[in-house]
N, C-alpha and C. Protein backbone atom coordinates (compact mmCIF):
# COMPACT_ATOMS: atom_id res chain seq x y z
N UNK A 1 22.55 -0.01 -0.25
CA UNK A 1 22.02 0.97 0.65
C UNK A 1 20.53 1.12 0.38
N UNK A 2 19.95 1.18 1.62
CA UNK A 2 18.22 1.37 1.31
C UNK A 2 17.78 2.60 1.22
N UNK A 3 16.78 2.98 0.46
CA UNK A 3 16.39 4.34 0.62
C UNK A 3 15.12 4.07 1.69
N UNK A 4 14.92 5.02 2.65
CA UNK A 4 13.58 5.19 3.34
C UNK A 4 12.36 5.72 2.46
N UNK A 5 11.27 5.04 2.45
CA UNK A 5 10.12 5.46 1.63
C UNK A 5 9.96 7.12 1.59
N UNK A 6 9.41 7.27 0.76
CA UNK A 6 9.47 8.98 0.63
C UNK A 6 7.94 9.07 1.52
N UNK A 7 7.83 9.83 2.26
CA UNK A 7 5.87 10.11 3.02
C UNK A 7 4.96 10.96 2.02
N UNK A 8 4.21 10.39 2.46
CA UNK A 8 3.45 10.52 1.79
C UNK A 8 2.42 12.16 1.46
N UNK A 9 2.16 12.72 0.15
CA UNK A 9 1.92 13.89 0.25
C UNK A 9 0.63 14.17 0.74
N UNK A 10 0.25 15.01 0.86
CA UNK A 10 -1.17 15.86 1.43
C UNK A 10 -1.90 15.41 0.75
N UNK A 11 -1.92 14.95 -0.38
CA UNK A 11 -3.19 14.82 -1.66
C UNK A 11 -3.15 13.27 -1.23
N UNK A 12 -1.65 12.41 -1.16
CA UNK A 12 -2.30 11.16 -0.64
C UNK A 12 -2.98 10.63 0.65
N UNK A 13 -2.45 11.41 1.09
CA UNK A 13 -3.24 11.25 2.20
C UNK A 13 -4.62 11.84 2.43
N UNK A 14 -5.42 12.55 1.94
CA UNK A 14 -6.73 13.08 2.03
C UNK A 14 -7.13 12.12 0.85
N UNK A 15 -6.70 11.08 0.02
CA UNK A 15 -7.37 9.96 -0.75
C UNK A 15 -7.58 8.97 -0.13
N UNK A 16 -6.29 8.74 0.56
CA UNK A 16 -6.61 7.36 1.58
C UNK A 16 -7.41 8.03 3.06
N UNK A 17 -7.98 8.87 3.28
CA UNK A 17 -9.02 9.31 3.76
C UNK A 17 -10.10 9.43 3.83
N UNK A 18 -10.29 9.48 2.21
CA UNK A 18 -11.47 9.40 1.26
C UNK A 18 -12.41 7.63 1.19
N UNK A 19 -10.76 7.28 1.02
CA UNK A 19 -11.31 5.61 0.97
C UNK A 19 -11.87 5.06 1.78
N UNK A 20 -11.06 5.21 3.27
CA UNK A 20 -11.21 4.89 4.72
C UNK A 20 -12.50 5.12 5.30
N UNK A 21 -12.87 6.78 4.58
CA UNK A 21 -14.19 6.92 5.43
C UNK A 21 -15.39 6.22 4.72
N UNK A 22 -15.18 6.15 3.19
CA UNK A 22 -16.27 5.08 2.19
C UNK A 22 -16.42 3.88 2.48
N UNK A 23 -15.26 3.02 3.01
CA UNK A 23 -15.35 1.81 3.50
C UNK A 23 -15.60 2.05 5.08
N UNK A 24 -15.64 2.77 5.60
CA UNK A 24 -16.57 2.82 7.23
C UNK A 24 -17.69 3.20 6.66
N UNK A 25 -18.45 4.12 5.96
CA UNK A 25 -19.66 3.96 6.09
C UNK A 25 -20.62 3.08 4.73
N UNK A 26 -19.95 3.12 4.05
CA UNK A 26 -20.75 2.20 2.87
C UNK A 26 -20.53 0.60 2.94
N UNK A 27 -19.33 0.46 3.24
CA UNK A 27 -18.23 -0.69 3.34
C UNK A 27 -18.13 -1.04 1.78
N UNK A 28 -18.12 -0.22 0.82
CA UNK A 28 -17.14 -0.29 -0.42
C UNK A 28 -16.71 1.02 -0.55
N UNK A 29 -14.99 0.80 -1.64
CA UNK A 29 -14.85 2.12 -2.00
C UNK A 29 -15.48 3.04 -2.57
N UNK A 30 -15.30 4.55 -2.54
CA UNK A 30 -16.02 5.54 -3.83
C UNK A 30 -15.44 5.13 -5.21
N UNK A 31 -15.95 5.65 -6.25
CA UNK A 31 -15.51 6.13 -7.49
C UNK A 31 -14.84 7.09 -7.77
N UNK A 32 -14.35 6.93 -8.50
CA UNK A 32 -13.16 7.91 -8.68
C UNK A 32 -13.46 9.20 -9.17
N UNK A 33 -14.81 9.70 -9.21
CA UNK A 33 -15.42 10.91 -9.39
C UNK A 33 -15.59 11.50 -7.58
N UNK A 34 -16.24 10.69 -6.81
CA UNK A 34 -16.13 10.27 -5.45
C UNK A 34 -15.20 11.09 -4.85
N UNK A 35 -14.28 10.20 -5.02
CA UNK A 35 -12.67 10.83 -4.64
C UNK A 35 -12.37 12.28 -5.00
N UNK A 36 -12.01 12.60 -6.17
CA UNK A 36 -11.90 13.78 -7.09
C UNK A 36 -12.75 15.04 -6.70
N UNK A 37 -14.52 14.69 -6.35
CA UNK A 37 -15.06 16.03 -5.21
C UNK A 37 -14.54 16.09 -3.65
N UNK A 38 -14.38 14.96 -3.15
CA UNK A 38 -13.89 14.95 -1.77
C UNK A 38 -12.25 15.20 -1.45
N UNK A 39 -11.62 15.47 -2.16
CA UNK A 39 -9.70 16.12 -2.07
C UNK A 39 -9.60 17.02 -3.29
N UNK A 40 -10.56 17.45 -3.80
CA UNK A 40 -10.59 18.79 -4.38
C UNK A 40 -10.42 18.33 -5.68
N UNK A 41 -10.29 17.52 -6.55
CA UNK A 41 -9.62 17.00 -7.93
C UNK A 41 -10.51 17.13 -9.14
N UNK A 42 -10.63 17.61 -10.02
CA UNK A 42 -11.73 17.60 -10.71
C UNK A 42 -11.05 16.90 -12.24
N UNK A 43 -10.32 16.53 -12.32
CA UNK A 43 -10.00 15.91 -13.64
C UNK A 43 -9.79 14.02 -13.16
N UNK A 44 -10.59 13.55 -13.78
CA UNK A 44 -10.20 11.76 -12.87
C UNK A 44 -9.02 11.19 -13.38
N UNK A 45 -8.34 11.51 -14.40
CA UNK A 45 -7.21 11.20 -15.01
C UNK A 45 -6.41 11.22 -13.46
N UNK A 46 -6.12 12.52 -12.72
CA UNK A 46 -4.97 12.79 -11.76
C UNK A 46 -5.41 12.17 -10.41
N UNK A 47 -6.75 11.50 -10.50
CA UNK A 47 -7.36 10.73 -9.33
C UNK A 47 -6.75 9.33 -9.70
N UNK A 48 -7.25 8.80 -10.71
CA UNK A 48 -6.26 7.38 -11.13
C UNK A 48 -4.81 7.41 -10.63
N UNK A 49 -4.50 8.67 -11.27
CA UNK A 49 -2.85 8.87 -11.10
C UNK A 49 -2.29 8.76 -9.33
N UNK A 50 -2.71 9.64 -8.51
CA UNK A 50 -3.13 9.12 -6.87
C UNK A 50 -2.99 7.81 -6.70
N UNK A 51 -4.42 7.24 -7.21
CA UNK A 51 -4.43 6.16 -6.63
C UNK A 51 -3.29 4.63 -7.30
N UNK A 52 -3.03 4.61 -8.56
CA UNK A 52 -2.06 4.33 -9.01
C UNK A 52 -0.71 4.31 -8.12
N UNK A 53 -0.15 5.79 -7.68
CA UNK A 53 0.86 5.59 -6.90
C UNK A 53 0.90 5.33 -5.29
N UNK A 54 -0.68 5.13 -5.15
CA UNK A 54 -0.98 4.62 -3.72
C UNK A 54 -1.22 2.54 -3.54
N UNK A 55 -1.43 2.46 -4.64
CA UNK A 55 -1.37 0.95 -5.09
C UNK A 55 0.04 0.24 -5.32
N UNK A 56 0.94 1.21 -5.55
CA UNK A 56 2.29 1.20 -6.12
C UNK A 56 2.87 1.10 -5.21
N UNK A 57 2.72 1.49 -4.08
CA UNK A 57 2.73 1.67 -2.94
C UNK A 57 2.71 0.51 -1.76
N UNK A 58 1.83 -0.10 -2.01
CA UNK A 58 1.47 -1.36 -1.55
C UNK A 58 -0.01 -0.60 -0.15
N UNK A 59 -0.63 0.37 -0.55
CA UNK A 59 -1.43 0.92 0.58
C UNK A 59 -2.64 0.35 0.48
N UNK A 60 -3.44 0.38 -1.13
CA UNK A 60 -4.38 -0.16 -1.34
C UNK A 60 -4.29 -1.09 -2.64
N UNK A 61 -5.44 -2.07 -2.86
CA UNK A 61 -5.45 -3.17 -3.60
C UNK A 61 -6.73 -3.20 -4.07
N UNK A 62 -6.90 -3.54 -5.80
CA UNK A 62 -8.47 -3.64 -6.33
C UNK A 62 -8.62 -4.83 -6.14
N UNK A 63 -9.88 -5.50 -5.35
CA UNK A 63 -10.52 -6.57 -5.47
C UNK A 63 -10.58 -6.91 -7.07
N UNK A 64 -11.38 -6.07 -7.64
CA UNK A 64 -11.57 -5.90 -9.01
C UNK A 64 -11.20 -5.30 -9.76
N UNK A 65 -11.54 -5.16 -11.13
CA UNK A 65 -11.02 -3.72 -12.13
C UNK A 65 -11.42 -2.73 -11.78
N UNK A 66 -12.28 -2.37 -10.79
CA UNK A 66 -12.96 -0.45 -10.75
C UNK A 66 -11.50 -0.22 -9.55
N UNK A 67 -11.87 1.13 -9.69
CA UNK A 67 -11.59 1.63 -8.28
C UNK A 67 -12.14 1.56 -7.26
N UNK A 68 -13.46 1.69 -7.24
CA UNK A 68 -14.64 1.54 -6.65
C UNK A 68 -14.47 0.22 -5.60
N UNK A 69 -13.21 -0.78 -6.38
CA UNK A 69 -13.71 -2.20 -5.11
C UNK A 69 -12.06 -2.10 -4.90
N UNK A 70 -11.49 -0.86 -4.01
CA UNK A 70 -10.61 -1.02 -3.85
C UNK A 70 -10.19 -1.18 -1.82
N UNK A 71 -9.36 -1.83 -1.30
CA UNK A 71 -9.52 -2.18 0.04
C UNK A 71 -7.95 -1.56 0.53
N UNK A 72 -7.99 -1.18 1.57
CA UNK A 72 -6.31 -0.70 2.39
C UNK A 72 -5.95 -2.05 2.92
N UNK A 73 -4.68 -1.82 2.36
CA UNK A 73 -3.53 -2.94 2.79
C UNK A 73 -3.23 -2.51 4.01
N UNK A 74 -3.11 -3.44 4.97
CA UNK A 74 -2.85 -3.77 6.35
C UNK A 74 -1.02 -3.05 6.06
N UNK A 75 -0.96 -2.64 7.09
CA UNK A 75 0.84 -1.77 6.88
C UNK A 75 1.62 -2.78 7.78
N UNK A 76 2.71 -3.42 6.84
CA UNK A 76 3.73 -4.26 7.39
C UNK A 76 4.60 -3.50 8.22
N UNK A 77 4.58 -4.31 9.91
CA UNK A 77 5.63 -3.27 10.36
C UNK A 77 6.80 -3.28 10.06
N UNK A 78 7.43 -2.01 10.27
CA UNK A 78 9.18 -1.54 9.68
C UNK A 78 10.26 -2.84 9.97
N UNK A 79 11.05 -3.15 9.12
CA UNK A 79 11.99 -4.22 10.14
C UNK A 79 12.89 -3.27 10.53
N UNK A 80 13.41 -3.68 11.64
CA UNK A 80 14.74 -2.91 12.15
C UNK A 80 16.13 -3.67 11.53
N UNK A 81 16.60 -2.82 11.18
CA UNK A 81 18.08 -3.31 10.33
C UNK A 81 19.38 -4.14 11.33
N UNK A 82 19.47 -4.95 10.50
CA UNK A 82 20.50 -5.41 11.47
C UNK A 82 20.11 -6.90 11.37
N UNK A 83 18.86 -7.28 11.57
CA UNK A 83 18.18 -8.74 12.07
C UNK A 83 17.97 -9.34 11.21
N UNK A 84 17.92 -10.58 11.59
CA UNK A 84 18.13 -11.86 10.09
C UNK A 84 16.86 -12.61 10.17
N UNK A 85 16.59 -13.51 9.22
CA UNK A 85 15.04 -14.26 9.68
C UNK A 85 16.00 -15.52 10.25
N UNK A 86 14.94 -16.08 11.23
CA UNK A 86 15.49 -17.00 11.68
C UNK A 86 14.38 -17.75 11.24
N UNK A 87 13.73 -17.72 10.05
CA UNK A 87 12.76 -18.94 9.24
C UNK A 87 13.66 -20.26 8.65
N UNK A 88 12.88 -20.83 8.13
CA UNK A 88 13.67 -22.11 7.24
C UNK A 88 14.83 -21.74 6.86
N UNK A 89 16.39 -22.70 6.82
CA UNK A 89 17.10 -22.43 6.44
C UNK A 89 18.09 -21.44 6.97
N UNK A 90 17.39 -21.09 8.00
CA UNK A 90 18.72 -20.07 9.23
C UNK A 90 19.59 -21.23 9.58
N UNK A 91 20.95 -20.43 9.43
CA UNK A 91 22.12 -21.36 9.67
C UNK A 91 22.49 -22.05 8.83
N UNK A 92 22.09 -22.28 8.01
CA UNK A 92 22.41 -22.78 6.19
C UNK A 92 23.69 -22.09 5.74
N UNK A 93 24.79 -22.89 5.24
CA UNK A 93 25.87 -22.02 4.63
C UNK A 93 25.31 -21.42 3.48
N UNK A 94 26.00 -21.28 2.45
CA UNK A 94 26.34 -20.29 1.51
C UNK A 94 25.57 -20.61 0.33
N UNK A 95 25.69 -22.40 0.43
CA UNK A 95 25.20 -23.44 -0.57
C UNK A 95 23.48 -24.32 -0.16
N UNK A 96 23.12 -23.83 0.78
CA UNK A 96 21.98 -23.78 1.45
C UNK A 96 22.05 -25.22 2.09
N UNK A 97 22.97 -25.97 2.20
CA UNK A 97 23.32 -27.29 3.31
C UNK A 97 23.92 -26.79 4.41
N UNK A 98 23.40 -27.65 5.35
CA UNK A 98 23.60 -26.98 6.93
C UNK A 98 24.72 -27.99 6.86
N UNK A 99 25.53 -27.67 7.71
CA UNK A 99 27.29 -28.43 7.76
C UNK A 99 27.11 -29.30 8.88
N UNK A 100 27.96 -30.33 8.19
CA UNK A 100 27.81 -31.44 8.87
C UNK A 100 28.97 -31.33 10.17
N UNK A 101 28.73 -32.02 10.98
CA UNK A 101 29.25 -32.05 12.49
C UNK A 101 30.56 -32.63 12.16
């Protein structure tokens, strides 16, 4: 059974806000001091921690080690349940050989 992603809280979302608008106007991320005045945060420990579970996430990705060179992941759309890939190997039995005629 799948669980549906949990949404995301108020604090993540005014980070990935934070990011969004640094990469529209600077075109790199802030620092994580950056972040921390702009969603109210004043300890950077619980800004890491954010962005940590926004990376965890699969939302954003460090180019590098800072935070600072961090970019938003493009959002994979939802699959709808039910549907199979019909990539390589659709129709393959069990043993991954397609049965002979």
């Amino acid at each position: 059974m799948r669980r549906e992603p949990r949404p995301l809280t108020s604090r993540q979302e005014a980070v990935l806000a934070a990011i969004r608008s640094s990469l529209t106007e600077r075109g790199h991320g802030p620092t994580v001091r950056e972040i921390g005045a702009r969603v109210g945060l004043s300890s950077t420990s619980s800004v890491a921690h954010q962005l940590g579970r926004l990376e965890a996430r699969g939302l954003i990705a460090r180019t590098g080690r800072d935070w600072s060179t961090c970019v938003l992941v493009e959002e994979q759309p939802a699959r709808r349940p039910g549907l199979r890939s019909r990539g390589p190997g659709a129709g393959a039995d069990r043993y991954g050989q397609r049965p002979t005629p």
